[in-house]
PDB file of N, CA and C in Angstrom:
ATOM      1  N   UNK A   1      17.593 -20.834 -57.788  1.00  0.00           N
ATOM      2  CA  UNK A   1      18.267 -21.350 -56.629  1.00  0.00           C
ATOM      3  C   UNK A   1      17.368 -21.140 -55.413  1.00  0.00           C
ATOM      4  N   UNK A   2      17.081 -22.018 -54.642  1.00  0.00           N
ATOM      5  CA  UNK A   2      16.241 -22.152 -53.541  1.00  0.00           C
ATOM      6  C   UNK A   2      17.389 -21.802 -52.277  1.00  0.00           C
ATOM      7  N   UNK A   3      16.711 -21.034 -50.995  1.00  0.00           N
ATOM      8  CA  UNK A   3      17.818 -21.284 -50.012  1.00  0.00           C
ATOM      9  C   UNK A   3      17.691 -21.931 -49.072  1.00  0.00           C
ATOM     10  N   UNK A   4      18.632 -22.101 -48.399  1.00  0.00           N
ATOM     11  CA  UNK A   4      18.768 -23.474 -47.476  1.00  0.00           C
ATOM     12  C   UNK A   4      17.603 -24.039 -46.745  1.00  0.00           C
ATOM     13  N   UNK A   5      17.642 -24.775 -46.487  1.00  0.00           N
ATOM     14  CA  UNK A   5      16.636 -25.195 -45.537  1.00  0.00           C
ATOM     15  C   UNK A   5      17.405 -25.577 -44.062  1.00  0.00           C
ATOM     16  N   UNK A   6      16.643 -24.600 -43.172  1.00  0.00           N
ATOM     17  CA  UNK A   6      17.205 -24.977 -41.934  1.00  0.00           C
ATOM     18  C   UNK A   6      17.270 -25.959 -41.332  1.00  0.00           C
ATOM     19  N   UNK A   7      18.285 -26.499 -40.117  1.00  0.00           N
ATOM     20  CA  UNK A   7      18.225 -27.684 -39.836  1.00  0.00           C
ATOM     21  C   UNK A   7      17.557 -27.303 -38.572  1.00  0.00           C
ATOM     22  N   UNK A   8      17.285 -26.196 -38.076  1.00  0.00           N
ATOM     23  CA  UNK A   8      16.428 -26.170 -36.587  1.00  0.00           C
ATOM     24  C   UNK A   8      15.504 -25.040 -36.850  1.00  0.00           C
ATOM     25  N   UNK A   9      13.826 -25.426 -36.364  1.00  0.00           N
ATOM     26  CA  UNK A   9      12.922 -24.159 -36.277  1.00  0.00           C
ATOM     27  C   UNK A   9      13.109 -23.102 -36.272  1.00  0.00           C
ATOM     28  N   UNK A  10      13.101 -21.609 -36.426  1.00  0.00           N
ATOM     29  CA  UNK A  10      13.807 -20.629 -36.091  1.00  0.00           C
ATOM     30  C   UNK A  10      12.435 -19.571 -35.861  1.00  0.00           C
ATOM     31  N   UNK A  11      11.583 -20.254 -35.399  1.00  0.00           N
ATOM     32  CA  UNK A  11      10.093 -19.690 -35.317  1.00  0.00           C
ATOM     33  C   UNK A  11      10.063 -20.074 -33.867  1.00  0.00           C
ATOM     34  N   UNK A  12      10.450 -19.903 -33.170  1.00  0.00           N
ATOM     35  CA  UNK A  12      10.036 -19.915 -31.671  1.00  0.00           C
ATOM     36  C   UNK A  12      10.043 -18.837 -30.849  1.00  0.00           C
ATOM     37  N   UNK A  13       9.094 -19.038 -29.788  1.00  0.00           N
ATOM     38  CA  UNK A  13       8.320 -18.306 -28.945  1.00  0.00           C
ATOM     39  C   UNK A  13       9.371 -17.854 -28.012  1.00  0.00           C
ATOM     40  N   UNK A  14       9.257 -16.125 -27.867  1.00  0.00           N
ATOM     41  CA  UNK A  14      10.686 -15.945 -26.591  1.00  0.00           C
ATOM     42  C   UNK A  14      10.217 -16.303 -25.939  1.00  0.00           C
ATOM     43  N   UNK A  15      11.433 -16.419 -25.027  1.00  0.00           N
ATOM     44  CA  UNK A  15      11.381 -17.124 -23.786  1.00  0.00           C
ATOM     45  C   UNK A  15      10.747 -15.753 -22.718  1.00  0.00           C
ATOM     46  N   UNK A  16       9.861 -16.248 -22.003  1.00  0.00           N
ATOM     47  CA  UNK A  16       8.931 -15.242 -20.931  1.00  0.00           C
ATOM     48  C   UNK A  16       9.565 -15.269 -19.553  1.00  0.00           C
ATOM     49  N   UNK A  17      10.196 -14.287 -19.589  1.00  0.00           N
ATOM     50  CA  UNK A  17      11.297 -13.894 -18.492  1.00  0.00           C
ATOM     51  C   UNK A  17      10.933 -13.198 -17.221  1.00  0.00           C
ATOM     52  N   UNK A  18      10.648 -13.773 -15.969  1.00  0.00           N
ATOM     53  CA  UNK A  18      10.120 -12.722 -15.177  1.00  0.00           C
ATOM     54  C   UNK A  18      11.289 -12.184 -14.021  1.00  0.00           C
ATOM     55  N   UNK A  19      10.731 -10.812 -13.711  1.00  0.00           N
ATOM     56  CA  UNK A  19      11.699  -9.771 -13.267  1.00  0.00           C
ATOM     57  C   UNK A  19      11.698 -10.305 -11.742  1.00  0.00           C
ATOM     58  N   UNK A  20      13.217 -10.052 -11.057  1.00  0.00           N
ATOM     59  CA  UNK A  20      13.381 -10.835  -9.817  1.00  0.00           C
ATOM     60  C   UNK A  20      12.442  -9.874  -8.556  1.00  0.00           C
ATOM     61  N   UNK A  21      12.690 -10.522  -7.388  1.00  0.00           N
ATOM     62  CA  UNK A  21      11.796  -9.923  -6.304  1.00  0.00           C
ATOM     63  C   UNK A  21      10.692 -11.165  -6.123  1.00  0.00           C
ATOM     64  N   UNK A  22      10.026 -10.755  -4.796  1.00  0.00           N
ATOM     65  CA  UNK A  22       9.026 -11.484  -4.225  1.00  0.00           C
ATOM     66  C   UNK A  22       7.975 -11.228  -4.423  1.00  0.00           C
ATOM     67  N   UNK A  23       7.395 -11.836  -4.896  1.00  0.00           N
ATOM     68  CA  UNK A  23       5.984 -11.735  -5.371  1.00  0.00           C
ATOM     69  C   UNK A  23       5.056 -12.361  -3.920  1.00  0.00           C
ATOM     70  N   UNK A  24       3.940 -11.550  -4.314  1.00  0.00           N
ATOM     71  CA  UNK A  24       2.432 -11.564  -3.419  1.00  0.00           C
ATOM     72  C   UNK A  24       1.525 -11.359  -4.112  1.00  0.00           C
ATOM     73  N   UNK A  25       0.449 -12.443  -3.856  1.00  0.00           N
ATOM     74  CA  UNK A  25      -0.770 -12.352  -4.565  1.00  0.00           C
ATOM     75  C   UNK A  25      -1.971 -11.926  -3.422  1.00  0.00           C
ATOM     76  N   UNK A  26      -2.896 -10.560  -3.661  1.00  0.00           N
ATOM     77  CA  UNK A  26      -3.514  -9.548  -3.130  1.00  0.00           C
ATOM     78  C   UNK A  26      -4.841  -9.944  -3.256  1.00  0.00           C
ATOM     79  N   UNK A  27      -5.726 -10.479  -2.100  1.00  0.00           N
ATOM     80  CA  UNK A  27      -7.212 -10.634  -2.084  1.00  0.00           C
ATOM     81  C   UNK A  27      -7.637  -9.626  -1.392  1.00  0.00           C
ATOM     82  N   UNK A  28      -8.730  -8.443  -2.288  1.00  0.00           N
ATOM     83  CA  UNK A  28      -8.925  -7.506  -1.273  1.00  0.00           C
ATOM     84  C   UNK A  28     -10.554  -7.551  -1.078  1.00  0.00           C
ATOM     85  N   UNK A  29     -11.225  -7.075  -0.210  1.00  0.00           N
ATOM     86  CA  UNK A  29     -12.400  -6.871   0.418  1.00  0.00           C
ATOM     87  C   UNK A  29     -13.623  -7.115  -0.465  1.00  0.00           C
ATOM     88  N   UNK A  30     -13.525  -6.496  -1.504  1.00  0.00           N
ATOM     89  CA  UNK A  30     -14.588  -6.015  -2.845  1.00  0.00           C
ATOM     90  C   UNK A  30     -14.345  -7.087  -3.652  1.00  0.00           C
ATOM     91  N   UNK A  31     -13.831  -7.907  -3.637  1.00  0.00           N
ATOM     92  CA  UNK A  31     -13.542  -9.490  -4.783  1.00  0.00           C
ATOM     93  C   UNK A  31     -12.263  -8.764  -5.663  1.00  0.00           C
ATOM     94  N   UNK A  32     -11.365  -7.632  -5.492  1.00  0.00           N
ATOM     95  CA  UNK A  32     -10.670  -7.560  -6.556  1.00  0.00           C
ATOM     96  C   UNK A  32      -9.247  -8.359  -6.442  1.00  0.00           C
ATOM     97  N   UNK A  33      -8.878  -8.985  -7.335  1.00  0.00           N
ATOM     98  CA  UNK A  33      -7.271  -9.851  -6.999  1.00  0.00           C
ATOM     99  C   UNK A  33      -6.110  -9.412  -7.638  1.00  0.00           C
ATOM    100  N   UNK A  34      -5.046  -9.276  -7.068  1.00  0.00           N
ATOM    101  CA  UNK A  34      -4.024  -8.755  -8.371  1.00  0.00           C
ATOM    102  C   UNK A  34      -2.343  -9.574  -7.454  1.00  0.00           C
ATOM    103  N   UNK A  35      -1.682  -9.325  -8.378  1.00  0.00           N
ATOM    104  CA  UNK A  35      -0.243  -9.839  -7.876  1.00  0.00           C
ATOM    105  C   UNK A  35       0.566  -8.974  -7.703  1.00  0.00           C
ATOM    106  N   UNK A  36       1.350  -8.992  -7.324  1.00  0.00           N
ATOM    107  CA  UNK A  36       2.473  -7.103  -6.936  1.00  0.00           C
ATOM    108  C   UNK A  36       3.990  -8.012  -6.723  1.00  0.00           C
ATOM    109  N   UNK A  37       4.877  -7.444  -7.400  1.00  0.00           N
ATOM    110  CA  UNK A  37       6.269  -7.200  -7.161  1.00  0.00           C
ATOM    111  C   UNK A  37       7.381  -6.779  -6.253  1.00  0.00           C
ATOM    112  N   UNK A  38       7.683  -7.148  -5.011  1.00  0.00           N
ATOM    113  CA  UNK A  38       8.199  -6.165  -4.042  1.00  0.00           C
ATOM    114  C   UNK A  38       9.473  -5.941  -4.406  1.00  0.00           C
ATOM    115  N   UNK A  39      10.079  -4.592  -4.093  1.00  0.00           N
ATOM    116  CA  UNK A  39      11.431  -4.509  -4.523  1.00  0.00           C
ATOM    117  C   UNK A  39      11.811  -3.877  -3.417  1.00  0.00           C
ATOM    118  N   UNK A  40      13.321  -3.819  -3.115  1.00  0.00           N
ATOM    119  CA  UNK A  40      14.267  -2.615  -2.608  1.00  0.00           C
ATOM    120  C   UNK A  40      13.147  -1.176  -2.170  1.00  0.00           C
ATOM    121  N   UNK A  41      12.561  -0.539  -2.589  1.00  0.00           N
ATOM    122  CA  UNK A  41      11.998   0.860  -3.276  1.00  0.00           C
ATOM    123  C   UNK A  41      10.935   0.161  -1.841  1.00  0.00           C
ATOM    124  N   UNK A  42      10.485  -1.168  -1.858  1.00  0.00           N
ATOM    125  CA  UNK A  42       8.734  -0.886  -1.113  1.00  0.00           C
ATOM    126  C   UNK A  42       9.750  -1.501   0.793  1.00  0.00           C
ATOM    127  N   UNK A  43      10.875  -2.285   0.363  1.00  0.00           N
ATOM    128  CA  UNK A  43      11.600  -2.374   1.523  1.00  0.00           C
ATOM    129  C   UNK A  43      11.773  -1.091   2.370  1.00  0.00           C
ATOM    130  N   UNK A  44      12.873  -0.338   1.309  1.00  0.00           N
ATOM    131  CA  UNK A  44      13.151   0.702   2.253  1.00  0.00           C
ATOM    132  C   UNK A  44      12.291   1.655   2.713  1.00  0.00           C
ATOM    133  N   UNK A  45      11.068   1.741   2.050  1.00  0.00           N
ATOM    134  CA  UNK A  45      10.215   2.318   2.300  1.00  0.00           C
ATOM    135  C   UNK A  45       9.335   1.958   3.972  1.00  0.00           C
ATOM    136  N   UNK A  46       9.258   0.925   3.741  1.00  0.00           N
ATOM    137  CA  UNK A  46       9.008  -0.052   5.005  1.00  0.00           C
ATOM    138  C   UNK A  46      10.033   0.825   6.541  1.00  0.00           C
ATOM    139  N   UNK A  47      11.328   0.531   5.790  1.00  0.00           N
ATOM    140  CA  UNK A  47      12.429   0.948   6.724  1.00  0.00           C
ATOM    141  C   UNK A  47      12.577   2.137   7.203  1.00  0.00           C
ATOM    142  N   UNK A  48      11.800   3.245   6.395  1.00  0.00           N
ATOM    143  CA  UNK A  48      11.577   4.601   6.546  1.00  0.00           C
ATOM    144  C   UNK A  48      10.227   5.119   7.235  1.00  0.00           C
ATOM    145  N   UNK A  49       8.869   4.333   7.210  1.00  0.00           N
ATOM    146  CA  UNK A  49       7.883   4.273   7.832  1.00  0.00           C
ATOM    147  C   UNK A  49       7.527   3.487   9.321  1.00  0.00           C
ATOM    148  N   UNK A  50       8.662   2.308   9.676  1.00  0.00           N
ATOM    149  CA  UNK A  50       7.896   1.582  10.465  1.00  0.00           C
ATOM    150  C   UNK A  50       8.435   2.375  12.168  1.00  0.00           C
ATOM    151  N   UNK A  51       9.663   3.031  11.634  1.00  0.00           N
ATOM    152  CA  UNK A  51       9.753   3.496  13.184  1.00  0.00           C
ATOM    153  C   UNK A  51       9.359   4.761  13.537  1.00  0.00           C
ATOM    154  N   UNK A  52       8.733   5.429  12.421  1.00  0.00           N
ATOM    155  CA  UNK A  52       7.826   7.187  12.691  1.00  0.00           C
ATOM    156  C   UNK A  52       6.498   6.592  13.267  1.00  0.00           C
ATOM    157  N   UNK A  53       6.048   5.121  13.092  1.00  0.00           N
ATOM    158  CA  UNK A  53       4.544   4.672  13.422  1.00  0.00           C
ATOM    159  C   UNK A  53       5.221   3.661  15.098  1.00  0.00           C
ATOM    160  N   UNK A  54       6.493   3.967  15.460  1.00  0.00           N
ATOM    161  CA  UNK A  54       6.398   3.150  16.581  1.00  0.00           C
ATOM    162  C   UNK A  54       5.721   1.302  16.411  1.00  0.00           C
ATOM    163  N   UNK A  55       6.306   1.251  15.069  1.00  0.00           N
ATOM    164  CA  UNK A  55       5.583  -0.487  14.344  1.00  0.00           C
ATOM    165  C   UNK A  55       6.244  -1.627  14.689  1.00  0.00           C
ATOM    166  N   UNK A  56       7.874  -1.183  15.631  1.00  0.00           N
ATOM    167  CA  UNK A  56       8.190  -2.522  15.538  1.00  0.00           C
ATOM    168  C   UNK A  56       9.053  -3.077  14.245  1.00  0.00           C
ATOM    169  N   UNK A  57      10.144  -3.903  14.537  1.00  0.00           N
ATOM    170  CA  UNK A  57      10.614  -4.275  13.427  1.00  0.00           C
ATOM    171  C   UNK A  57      10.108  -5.232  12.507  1.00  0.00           C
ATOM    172  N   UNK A  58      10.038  -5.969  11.591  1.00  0.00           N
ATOM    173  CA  UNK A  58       9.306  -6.547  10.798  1.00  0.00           C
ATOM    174  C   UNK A  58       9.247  -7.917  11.067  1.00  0.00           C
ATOM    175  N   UNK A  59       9.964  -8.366  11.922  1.00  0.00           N
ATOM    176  CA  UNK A  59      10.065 -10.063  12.885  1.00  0.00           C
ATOM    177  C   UNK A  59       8.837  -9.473  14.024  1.00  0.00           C
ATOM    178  N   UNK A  60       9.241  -8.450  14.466  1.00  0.00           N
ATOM    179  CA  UNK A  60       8.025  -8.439  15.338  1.00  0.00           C
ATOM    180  C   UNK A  60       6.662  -8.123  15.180  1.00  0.00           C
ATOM    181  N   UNK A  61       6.504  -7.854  14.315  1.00  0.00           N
ATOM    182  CA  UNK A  61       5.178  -7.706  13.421  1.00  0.00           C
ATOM    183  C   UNK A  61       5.105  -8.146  11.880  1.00  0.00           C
ATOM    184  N   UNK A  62       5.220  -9.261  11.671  1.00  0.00           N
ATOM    185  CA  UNK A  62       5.383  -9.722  10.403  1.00  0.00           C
ATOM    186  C   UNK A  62       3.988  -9.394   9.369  1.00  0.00           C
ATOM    187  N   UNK A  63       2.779  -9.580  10.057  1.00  0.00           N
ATOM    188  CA  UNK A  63       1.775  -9.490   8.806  1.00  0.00           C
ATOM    189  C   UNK A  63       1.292  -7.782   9.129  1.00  0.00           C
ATOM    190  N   UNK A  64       2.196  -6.907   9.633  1.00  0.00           N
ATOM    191  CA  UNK A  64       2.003  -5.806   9.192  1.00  0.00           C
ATOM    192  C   UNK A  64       3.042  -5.240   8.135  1.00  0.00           C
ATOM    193  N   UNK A  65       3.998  -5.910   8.513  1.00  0.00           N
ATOM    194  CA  UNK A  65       5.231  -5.755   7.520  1.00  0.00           C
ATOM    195  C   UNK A  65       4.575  -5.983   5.982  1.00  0.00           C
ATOM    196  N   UNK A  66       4.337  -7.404   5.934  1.00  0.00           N
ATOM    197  CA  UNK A  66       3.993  -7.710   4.525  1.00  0.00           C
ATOM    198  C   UNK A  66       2.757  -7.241   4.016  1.00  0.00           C
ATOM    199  N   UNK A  67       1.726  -7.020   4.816  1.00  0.00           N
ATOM    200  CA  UNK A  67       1.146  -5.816   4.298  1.00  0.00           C
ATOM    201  C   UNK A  67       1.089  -4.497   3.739  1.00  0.00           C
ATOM    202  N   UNK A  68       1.997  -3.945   4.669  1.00  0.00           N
ATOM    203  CA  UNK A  68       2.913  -2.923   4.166  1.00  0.00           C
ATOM    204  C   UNK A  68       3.104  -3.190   2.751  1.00  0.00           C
ATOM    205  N   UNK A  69       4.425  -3.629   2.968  1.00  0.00           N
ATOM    206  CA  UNK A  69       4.995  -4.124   1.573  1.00  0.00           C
ATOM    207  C   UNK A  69       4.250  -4.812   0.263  1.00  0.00           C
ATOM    208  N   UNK A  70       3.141  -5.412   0.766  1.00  0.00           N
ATOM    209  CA  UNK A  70       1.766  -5.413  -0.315  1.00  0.00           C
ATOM    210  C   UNK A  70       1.601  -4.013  -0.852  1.00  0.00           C
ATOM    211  N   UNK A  71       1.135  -3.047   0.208  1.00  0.00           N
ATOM    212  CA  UNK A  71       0.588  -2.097  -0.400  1.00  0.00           C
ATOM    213  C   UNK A  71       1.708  -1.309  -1.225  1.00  0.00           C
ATOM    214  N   UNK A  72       3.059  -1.066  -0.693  1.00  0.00           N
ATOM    215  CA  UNK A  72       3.834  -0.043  -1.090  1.00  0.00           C
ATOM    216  C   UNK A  72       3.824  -0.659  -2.938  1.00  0.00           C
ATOM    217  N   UNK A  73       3.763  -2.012  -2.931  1.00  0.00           N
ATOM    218  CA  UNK A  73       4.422  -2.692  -4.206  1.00  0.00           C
ATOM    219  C   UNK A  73       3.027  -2.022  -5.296  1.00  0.00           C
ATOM    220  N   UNK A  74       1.473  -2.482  -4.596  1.00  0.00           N
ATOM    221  CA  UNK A  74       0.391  -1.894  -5.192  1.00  0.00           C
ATOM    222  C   UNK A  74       0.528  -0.862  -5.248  1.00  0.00           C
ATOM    223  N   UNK A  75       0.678   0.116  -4.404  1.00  0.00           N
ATOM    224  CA  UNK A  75       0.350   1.498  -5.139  1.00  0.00           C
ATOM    225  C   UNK A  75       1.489   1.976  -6.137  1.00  0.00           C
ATOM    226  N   UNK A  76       2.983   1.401  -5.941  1.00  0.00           N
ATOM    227  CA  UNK A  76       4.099   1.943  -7.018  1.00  0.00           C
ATOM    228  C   UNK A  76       3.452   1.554  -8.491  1.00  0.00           C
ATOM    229  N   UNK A  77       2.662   0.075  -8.360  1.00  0.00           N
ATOM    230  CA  UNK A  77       2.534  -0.458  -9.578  1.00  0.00           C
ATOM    231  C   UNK A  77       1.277   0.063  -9.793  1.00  0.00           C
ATOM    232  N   UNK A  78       0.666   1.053  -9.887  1.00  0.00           N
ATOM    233  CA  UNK A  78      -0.369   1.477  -9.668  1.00  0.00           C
ATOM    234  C   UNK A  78      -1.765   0.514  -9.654  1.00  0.00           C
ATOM    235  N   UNK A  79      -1.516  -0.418  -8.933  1.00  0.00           N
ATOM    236  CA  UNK A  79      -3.048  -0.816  -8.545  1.00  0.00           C
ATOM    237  C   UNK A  79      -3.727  -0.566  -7.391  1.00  0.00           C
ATOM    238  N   UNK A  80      -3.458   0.248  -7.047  1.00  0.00           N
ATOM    239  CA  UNK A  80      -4.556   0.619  -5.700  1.00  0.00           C
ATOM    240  C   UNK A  80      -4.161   2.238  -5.439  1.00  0.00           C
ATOM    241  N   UNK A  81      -4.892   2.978  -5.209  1.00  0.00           N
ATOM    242  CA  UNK A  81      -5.074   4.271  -4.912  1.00  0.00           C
ATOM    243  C   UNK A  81      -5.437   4.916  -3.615  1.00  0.00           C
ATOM    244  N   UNK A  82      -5.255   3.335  -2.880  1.00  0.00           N
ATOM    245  CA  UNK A  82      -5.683   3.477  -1.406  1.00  0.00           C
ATOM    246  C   UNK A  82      -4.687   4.249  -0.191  1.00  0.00           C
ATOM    247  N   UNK A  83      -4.753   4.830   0.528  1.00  0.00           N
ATOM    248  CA  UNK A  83      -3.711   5.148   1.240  1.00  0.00           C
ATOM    249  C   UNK A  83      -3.690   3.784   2.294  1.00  0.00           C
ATOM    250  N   UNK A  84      -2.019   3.494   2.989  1.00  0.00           N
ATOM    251  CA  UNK A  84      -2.023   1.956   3.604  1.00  0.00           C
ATOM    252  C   UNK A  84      -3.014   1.989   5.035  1.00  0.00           C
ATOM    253  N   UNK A  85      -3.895   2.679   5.697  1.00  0.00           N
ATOM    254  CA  UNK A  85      -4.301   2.320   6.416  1.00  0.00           C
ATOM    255  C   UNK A  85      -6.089   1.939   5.985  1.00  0.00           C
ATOM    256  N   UNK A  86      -6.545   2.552   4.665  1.00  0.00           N
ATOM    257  CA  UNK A  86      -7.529   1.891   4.120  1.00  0.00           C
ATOM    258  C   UNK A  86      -7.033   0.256   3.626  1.00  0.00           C
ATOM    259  N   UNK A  87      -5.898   0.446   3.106  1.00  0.00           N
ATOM    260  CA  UNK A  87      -5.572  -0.566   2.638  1.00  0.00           C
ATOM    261  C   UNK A  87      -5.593  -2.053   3.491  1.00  0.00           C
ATOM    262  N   UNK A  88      -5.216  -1.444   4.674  1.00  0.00           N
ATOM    263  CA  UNK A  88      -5.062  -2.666   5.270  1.00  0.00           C
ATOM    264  C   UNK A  88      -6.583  -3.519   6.548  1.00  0.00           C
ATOM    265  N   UNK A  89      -7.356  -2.146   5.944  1.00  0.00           N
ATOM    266  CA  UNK A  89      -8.591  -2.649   6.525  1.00  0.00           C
ATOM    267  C   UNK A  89      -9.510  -3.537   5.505  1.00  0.00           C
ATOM    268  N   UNK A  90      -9.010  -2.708   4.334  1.00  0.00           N
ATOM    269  CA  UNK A  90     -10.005  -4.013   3.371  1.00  0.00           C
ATOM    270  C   UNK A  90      -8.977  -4.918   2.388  1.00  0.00           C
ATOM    271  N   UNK A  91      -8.018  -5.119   2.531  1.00  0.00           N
ATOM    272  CA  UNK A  91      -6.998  -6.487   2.269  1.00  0.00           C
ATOM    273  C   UNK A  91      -7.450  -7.827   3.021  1.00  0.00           C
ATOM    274  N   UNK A  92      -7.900  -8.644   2.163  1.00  0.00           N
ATOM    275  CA  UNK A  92      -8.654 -10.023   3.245  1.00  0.00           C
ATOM    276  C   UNK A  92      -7.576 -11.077   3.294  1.00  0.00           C
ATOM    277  N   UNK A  93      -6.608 -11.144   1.780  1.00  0.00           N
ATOM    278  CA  UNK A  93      -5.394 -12.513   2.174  1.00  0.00           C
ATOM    279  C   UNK A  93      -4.478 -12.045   1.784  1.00  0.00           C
ATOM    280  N   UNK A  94      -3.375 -12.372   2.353  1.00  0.00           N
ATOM    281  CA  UNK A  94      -1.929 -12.309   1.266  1.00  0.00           C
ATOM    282  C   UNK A  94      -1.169 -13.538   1.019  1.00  0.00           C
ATOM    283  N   UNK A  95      -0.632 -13.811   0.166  1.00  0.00           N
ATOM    284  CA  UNK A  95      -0.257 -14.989   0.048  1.00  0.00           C
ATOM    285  C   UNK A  95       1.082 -14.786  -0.962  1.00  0.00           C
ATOM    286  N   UNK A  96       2.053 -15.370  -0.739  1.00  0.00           N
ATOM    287  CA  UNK A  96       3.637 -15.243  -0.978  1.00  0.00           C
ATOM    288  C   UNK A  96       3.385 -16.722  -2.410  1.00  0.00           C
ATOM    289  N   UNK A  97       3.830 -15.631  -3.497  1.00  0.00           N
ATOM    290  CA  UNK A  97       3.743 -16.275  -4.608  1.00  0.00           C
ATOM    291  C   UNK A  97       5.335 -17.082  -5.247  1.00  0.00           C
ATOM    292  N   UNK A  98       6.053 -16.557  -4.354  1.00  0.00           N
ATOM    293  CA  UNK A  98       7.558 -16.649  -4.676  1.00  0.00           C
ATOM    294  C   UNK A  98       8.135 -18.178  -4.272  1.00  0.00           C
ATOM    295  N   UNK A  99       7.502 -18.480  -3.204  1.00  0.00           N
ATOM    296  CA  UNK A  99       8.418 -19.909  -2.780  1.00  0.00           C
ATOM    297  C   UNK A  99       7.437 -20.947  -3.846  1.00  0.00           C
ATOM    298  N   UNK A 100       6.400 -20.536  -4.627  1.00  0.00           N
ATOM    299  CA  UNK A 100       5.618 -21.212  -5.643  1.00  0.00           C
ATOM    300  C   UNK A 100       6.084 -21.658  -6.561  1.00  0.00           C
ATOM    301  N   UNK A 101       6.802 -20.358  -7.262  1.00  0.00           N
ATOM    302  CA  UNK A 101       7.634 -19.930  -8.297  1.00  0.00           C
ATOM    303  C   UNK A 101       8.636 -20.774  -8.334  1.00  0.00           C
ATOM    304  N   UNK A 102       9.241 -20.676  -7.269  1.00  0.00           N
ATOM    305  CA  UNK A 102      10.735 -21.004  -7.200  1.00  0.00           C
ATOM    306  C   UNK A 102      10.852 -22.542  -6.931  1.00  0.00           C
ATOM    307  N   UNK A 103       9.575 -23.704  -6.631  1.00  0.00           N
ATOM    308  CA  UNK A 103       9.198 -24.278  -6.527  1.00  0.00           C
ATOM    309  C   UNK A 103       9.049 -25.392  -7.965  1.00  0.00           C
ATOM    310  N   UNK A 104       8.066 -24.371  -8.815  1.00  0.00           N
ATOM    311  CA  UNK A 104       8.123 -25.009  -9.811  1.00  0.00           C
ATOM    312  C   UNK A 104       8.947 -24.530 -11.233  1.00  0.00           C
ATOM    313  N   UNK A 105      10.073 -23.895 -10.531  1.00  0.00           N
ATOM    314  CA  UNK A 105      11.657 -23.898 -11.805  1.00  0.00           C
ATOM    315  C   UNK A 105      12.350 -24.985 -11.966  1.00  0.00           C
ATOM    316  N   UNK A 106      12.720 -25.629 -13.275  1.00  0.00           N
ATOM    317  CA  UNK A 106      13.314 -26.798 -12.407  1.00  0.00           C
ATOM    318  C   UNK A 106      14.841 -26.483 -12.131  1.00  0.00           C
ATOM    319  N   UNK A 107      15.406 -27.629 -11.773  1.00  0.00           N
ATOM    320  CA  UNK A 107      16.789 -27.573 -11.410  1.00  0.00           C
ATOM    321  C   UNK A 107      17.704 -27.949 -12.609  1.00  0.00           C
ATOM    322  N   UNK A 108      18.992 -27.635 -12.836  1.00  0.00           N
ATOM    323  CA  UNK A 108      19.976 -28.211 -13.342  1.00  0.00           C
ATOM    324  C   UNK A 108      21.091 -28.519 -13.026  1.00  0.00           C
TER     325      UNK A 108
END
């Protein structure tokens, strides 16, 4: 006795699920590139640092904000070992990977 033969593939590839949050893609000084995750954790962190540095809220200084929040996301995810004020001297672009993303999902 042979067994069934399926009527649908059952060999397929999971589905590649990525974890929510805003993504930024990191050009730094030395040619190195990487992408980082921001969460809650590199926000509040933000929220806990920007008024001991007299920084301003994050509308009023936006590309220190997201710098910030570049770095906090890099160093949690451990790619950079920099403390944020090296960091933000040799960081050359940032660029918001999320409205990309969300761009090319489609709709239903």
């Amino acid at each position: 006795m042979t067994s069934p033969t399926p009527l649908h593939a059952t060999t397929t590839e999971p589905e590649q699920r990525s974890l929510p949050g805003h993504r930024m893609h990191v050009s730094m000084a030395d040619g190195s590139e990487f992408d980082v995750r921001i969460t809650n954790r590199d926000r509040v962190a933000w929220d806990k640092t920007a008024p001991r540095h007299k920084w301003g809220s994050a509308s009023e200084v936006p590309f220190l904000a997201s710098t910030f929040l570049a770095w906090s996301a890099a160093y949690r995810e451990q790619l950079t070992d920099l403390k944020f004020e090296q960091f933000q001297e040799q960081c050359d672009d940032l660029r918001d990977l999320t409205a990309v993303e969300d761009d090319a999902r489609p709709t239903r």
